[in-house]
Protein backbone atom coordinates (compact mmCIF):
# COMPACT_ATOMS: atom_id res chain seq x y z
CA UNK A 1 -30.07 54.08 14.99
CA UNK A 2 -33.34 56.27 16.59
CA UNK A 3 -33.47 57.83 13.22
CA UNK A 4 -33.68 54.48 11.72
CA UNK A 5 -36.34 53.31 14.02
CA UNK A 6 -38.29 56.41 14.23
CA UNK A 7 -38.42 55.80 10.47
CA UNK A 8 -39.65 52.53 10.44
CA UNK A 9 -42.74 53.58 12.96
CA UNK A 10 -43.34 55.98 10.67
CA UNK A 11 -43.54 53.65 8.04
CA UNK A 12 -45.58 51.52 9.72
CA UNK A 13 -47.84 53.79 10.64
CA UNK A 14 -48.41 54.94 7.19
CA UNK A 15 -49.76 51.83 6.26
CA UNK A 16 -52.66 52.11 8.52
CA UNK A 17 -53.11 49.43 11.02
CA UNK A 18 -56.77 49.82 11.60
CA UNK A 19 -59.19 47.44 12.87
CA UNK A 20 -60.93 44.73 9.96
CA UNK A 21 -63.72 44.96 9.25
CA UNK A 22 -66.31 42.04 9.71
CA UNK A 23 -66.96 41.32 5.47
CA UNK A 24 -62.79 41.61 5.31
CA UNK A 25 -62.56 38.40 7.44
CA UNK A 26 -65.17 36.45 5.00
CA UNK A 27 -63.32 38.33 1.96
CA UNK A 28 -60.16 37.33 2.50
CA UNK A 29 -61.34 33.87 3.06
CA UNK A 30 -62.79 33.81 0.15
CA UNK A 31 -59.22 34.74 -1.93
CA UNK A 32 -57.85 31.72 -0.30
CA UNK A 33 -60.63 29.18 -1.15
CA UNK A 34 -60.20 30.30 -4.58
CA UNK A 35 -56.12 30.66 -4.66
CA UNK A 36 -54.67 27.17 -5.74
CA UNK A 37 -53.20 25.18 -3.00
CA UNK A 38 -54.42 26.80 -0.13
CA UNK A 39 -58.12 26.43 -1.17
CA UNK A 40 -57.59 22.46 -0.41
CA UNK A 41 -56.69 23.00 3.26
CA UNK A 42 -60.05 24.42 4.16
CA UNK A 43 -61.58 20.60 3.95
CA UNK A 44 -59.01 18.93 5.85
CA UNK A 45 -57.78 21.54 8.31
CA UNK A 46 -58.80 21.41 12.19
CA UNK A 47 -59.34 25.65 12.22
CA UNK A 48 -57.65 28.31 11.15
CA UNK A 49 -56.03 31.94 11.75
CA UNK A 50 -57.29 34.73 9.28
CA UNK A 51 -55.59 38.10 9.27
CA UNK A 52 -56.97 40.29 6.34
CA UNK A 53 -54.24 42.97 6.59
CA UNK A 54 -51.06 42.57 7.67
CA UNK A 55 -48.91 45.85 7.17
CA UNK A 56 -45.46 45.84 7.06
CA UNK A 57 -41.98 48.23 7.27
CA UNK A 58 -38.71 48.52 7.61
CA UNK A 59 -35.51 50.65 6.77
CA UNK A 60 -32.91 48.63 8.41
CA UNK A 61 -35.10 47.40 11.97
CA UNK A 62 -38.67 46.36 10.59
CA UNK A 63 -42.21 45.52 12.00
CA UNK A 64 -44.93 44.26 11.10
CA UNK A 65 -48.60 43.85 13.06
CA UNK A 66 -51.95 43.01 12.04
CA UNK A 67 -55.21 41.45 14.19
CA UNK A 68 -57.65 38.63 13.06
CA UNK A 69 -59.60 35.66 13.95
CA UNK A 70 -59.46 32.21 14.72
CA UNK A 71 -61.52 29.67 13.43
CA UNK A 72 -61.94 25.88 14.92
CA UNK A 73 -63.94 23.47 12.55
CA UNK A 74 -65.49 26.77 10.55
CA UNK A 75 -66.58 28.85 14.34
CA UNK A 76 -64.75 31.93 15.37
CA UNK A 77 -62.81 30.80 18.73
CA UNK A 78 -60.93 34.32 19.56
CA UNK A 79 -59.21 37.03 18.34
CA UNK A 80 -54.85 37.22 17.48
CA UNK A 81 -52.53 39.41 17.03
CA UNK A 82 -49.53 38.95 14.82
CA UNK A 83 -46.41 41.45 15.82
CA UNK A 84 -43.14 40.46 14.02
CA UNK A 85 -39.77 42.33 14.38
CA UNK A 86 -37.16 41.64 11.87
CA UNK A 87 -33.04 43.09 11.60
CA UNK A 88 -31.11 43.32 8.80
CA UNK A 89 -31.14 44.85 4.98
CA UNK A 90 -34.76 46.10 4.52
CA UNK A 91 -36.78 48.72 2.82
CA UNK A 92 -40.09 49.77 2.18
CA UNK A 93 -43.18 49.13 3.10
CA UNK A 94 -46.05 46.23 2.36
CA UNK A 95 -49.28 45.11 3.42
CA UNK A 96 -50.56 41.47 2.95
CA UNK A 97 -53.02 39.14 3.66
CA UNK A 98 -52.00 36.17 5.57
CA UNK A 99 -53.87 32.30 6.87
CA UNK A 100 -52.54 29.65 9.09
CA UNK A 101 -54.06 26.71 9.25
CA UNK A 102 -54.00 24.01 11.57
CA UNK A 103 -53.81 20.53 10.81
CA UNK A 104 -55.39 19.50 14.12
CA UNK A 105 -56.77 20.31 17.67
CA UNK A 106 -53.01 20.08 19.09
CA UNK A 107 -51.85 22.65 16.44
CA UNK A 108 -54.47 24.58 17.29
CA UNK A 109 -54.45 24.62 20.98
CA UNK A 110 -50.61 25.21 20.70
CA UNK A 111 -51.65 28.40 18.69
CA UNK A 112 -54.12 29.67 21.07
CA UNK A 113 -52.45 29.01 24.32
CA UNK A 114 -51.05 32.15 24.74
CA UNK A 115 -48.13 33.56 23.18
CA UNK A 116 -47.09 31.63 20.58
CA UNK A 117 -43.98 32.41 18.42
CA UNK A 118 -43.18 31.19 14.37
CA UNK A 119 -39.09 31.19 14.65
CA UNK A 120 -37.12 32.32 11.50
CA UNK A 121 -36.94 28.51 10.38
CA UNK A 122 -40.83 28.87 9.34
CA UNK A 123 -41.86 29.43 5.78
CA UNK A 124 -44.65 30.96 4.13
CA UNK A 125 -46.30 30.03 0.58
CA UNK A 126 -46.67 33.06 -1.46
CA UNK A 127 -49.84 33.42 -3.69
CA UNK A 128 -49.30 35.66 -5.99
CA UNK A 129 -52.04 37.98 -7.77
CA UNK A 130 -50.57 38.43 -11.11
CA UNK A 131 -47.09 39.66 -9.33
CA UNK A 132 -43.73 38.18 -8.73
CA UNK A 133 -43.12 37.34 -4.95
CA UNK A 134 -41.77 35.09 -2.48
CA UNK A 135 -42.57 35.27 1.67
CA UNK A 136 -41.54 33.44 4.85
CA UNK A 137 -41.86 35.25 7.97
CA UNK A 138 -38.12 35.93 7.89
CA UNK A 139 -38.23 38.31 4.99
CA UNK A 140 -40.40 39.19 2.19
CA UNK A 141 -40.20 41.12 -1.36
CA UNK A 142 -43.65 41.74 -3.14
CA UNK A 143 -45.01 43.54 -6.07
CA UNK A 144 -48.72 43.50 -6.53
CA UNK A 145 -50.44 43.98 -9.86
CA UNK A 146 -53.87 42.51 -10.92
CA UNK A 147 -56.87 41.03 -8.35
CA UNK A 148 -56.85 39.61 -5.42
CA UNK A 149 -59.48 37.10 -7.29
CA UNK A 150 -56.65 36.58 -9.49
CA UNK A 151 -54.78 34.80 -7.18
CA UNK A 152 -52.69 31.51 -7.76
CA UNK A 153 -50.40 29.73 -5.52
CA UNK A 154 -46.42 30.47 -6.68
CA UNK A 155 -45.44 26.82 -4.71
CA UNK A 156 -46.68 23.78 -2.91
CA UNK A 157 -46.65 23.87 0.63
CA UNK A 158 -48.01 21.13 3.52
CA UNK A 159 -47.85 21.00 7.15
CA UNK A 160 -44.89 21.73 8.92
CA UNK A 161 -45.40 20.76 12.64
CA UNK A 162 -49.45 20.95 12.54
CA UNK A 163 -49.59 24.09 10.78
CA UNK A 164 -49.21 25.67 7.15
CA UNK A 165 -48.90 29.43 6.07
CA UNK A 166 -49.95 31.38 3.40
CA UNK A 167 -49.57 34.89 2.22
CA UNK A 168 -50.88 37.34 -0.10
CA UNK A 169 -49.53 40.42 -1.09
CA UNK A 170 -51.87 43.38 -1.03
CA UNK A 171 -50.02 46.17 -2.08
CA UNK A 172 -46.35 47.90 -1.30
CA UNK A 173 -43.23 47.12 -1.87
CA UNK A 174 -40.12 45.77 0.22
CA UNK A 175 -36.50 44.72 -0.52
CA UNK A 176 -35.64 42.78 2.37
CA UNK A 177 -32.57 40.43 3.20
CA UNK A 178 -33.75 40.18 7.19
CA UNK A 179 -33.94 37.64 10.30
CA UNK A 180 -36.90 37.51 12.44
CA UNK A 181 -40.02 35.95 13.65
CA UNK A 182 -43.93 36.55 14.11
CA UNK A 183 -45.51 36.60 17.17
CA UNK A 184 -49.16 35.78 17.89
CA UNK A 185 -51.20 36.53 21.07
CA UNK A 186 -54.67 35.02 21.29
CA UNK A 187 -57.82 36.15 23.68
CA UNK A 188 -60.57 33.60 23.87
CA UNK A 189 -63.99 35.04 22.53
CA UNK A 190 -66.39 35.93 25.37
């Protein structure tokens, strides 16, 4: 079981959890307001989380981190960090690009409250860049070919209790058949 973990920190680390850089945030905005669905929420959400790398591991336990920003009505609020933890049949390793947005100020000031937690019941719309995948925060398989740019949305999604989550895959790959959840810590900006 150490050998398993010790694995998957290895793993993780591989995938090099470094701090984004300021044009990633406005990047990675920009492949949502061009990817299908998700391009639509911009006008009618309240604000938003943006995390422009999310890197992710796992040979039997799993992890996955990655920091961004929050947005209310377009202004950056704070910072977040997304840890997730996840058991079961899983390996490989993935990084992704991931928004929540929230429908409004209640969503939001649920999300930035402290430490809030997505519980395996939450789902995830994949957008796919010219690769087959499927996400919810309770497990995740991705292949990534083609742009970023390229991106479409694989299904519809809405609001599900003020808030709505989409993912794109970046690169990596993961077989994964796990439970777990993601959660978020927030610090006000200053």
């Amino acid at each position: 079981m150490k050998t398993m973990i010790r694995l998957s920190l290895a793993l993780l680390m591989l995938l090099g959890f470094t701090q984004a850089r300021a044009d990633e945030y406005s990047d990675t905005i920009g492949v949502f307001k061009s990817a299908g669905e998700s391009s639509s929420f911009f006008k009618k959400s309240y604000g938003y989380a943006v995390f422009p790398t999310i890197g992710k591991a796992g040979i039997g336990i799993g992890g996955a981190r990655g920091k961004g920003k929050v947005y209310e009505k377009g202004r950056v609020i704070g910072r977040t960090t997304m840890t997730q933890l996840t058991v079961g049949l899983q390996l490989g390793g993935q990084a992704y690009s991931q928004i929540i947005f929230f429908e409004d100020k209640r969503a939001l000031d649920e999300f930035t409250s402290g430490n809030f937690e997505f519980g395996a019941q939450a789902s995830a719309v994949a957008i796919t860049a010219g690769a087959s995948a499927a996400a919810t925060t309770t497990g995740s398989s991705a292949g990534a070919s083609g742009g970023q740019h390229d991106a479409s949305t694989k299904e519809i999604g809405g609001y599900y209790k003020g808030m709505a989550v989409f993912t794109v895959a970046k690169g990596g790959l993961m077989y994964e058949a796990s439970i777990g959840g993601q959660k978020f810590s927030f610090e006000r900006a200053q």
